[in-house]
C-alpha atoms as a PDB file:
ATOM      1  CA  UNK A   1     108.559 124.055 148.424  1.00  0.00           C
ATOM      2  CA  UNK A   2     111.772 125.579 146.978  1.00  0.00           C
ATOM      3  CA  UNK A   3     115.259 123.794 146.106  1.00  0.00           C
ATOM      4  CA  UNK A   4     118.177 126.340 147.078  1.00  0.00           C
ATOM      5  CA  UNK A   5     121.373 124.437 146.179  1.00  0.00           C
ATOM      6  CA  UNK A   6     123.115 126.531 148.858  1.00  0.00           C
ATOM      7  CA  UNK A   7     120.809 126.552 151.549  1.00  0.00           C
ATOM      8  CA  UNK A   8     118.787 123.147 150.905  1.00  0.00           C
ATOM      9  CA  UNK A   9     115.351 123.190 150.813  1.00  0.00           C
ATOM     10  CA  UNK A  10     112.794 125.485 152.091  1.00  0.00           C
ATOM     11  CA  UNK A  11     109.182 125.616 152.591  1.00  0.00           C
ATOM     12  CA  UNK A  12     106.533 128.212 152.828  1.00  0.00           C
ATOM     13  CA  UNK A  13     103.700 129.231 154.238  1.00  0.00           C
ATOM     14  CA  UNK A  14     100.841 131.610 153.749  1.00  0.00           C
ATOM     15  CA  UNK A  15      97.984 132.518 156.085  1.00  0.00           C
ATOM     16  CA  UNK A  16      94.719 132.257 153.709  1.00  0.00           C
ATOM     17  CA  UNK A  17      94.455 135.728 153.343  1.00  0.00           C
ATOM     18  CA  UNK A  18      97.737 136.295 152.768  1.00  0.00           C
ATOM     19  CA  UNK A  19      97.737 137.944 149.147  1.00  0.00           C
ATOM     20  CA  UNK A  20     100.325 136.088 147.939  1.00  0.00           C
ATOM     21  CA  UNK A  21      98.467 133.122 148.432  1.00  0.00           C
ATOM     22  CA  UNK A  22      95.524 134.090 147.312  1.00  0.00           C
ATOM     23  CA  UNK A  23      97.819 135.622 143.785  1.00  0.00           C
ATOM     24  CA  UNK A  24      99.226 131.997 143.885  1.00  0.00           C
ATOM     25  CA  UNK A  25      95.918 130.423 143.623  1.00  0.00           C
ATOM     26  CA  UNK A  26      94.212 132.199 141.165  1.00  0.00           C
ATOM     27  CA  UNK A  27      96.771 131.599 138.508  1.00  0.00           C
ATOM     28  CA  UNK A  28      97.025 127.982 139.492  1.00  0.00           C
ATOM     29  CA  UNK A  29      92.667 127.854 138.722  1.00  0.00           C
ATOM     30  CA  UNK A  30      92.934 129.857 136.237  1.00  0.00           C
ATOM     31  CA  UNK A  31      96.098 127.443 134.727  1.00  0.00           C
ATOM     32  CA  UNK A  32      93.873 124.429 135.045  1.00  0.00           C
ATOM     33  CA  UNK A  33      90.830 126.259 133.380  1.00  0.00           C
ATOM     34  CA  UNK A  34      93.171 126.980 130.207  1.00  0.00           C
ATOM     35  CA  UNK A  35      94.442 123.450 130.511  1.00  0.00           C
ATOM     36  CA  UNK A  36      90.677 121.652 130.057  1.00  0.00           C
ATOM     37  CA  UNK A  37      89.670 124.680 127.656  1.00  0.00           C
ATOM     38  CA  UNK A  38      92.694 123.481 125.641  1.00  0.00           C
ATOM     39  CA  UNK A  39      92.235 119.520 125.959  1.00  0.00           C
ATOM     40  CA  UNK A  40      88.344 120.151 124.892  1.00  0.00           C
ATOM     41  CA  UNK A  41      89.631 121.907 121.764  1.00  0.00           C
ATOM     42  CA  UNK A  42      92.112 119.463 120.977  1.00  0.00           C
ATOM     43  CA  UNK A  43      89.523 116.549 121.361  1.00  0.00           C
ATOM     44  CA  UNK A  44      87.309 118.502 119.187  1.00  0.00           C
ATOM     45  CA  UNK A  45      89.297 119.300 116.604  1.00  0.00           C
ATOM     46  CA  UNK A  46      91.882 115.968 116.289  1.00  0.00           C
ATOM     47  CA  UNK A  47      89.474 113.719 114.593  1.00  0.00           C
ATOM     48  CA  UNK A  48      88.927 115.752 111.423  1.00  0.00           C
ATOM     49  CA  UNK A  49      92.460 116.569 111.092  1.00  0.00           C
ATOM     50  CA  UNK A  50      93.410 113.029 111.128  1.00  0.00           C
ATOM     51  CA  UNK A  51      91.732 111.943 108.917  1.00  0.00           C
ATOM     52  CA  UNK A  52      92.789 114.757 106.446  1.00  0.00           C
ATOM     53  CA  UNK A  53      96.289 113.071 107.466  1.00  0.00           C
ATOM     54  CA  UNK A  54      94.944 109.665 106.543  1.00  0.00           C
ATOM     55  CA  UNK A  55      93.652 111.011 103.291  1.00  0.00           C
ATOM     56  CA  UNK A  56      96.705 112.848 101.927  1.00  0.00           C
ATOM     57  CA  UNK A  57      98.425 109.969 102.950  1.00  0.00           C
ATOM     58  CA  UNK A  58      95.884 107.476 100.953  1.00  0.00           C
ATOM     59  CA  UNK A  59      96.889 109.671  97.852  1.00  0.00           C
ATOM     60  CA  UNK A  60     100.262 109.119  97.504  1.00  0.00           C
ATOM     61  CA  UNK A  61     101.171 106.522  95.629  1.00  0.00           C
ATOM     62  CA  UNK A  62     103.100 103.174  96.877  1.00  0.00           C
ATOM     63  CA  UNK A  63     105.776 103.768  94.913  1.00  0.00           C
ATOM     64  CA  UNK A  64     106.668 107.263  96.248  1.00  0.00           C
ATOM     65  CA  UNK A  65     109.514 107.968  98.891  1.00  0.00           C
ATOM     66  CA  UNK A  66     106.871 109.849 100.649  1.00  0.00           C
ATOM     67  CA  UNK A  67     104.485 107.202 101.502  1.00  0.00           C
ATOM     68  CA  UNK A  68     106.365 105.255 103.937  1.00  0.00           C
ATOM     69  CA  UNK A  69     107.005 108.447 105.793  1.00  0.00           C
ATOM     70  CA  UNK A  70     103.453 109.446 105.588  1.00  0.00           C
ATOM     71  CA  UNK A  71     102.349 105.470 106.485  1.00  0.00           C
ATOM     72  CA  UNK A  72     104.596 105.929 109.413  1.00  0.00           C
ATOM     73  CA  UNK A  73     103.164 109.010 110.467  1.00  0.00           C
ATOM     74  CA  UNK A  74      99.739 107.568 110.326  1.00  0.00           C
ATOM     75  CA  UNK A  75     100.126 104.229 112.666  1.00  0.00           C
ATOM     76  CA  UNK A  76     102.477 106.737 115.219  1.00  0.00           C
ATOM     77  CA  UNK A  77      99.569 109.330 115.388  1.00  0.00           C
ATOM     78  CA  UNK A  78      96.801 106.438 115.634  1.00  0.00           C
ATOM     79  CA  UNK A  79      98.887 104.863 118.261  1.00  0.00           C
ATOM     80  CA  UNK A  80      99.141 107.882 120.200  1.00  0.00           C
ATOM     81  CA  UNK A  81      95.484 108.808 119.924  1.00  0.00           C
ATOM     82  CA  UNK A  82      94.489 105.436 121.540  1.00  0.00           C
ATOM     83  CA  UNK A  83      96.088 105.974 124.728  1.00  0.00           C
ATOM     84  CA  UNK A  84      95.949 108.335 127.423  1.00  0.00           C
ATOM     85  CA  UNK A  85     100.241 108.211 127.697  1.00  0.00           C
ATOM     86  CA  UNK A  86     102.968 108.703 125.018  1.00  0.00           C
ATOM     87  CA  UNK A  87     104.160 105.947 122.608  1.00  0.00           C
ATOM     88  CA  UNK A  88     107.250 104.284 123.821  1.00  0.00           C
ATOM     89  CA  UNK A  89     110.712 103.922 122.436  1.00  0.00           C
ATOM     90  CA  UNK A  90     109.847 100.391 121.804  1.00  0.00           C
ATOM     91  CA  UNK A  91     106.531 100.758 120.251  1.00  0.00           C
ATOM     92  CA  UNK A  92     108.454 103.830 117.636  1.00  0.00           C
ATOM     93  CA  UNK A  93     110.936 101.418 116.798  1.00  0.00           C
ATOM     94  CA  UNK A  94     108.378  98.381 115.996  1.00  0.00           C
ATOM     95  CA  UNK A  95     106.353 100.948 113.685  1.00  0.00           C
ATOM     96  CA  UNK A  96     109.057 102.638 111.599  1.00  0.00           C
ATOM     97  CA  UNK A  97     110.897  98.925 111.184  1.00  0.00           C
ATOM     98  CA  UNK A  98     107.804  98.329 109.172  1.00  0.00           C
ATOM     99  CA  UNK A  99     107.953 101.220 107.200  1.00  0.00           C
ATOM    100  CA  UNK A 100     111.812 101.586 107.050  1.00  0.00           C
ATOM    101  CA  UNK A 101     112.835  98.087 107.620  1.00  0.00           C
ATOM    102  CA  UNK A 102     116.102  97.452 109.231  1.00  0.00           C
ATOM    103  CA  UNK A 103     119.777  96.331 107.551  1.00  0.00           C
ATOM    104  CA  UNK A 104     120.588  94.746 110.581  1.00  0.00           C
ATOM    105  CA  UNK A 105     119.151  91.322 112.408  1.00  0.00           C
ATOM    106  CA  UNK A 106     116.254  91.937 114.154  1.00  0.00           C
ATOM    107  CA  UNK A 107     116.868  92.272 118.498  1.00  0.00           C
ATOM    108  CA  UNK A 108     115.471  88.834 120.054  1.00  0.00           C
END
């Protein structure tokens, strides 16, 4: 289905051997192959990096500017590893008010 904003929308349709369809639908496998190659990686691969995160961040010491940024970066990551969606606005502001916390009276 295609949005024209002159003409509205418009819809098409393919006969199965049409080769346009048949063009359409290899790229769309062949997207979703690259997609689960790329998640597989990614799930492979996260848990060591992390925790070469967590470990530069350990080695910083309290005292440096850098280790509230890195302490932030730490809990967002972790956060974002636990669930299948992204961290909300909400749950970014609760985590860097403990790292950076606010001038201003806390919202009710």
């Amino acid at each position: 289905m295609t949005v024209n904003k002159d003409r509205g929308m418009t819809e098409t349709w393919h006969l199965p051997d049409c080769p346009g369809h048949l063009a359409n639908r290899i790229f769309l496998e062949d997207s979703a192959r690259q997609v689960q190659e790329e998640q597989a990686w990614a799930e492979g691969v996260f848990p060591g990096a992390f925790q070469r995160v967590r470990e530069a961040a350990a080695a910083l010491t309290p005292g440096d500017p850098a280790a509230s940024i890195a302490g932030a970066l730490c809990e967002l990551v972790q956060t974002q590893a636990e669930r299948a969606g992204c961290v909300t606005l909400p749950e970014w502001v609760r985590i860097l008010e403990r790292y950076f916390p606010p001038h201003l009276p806390p919202l009710d």
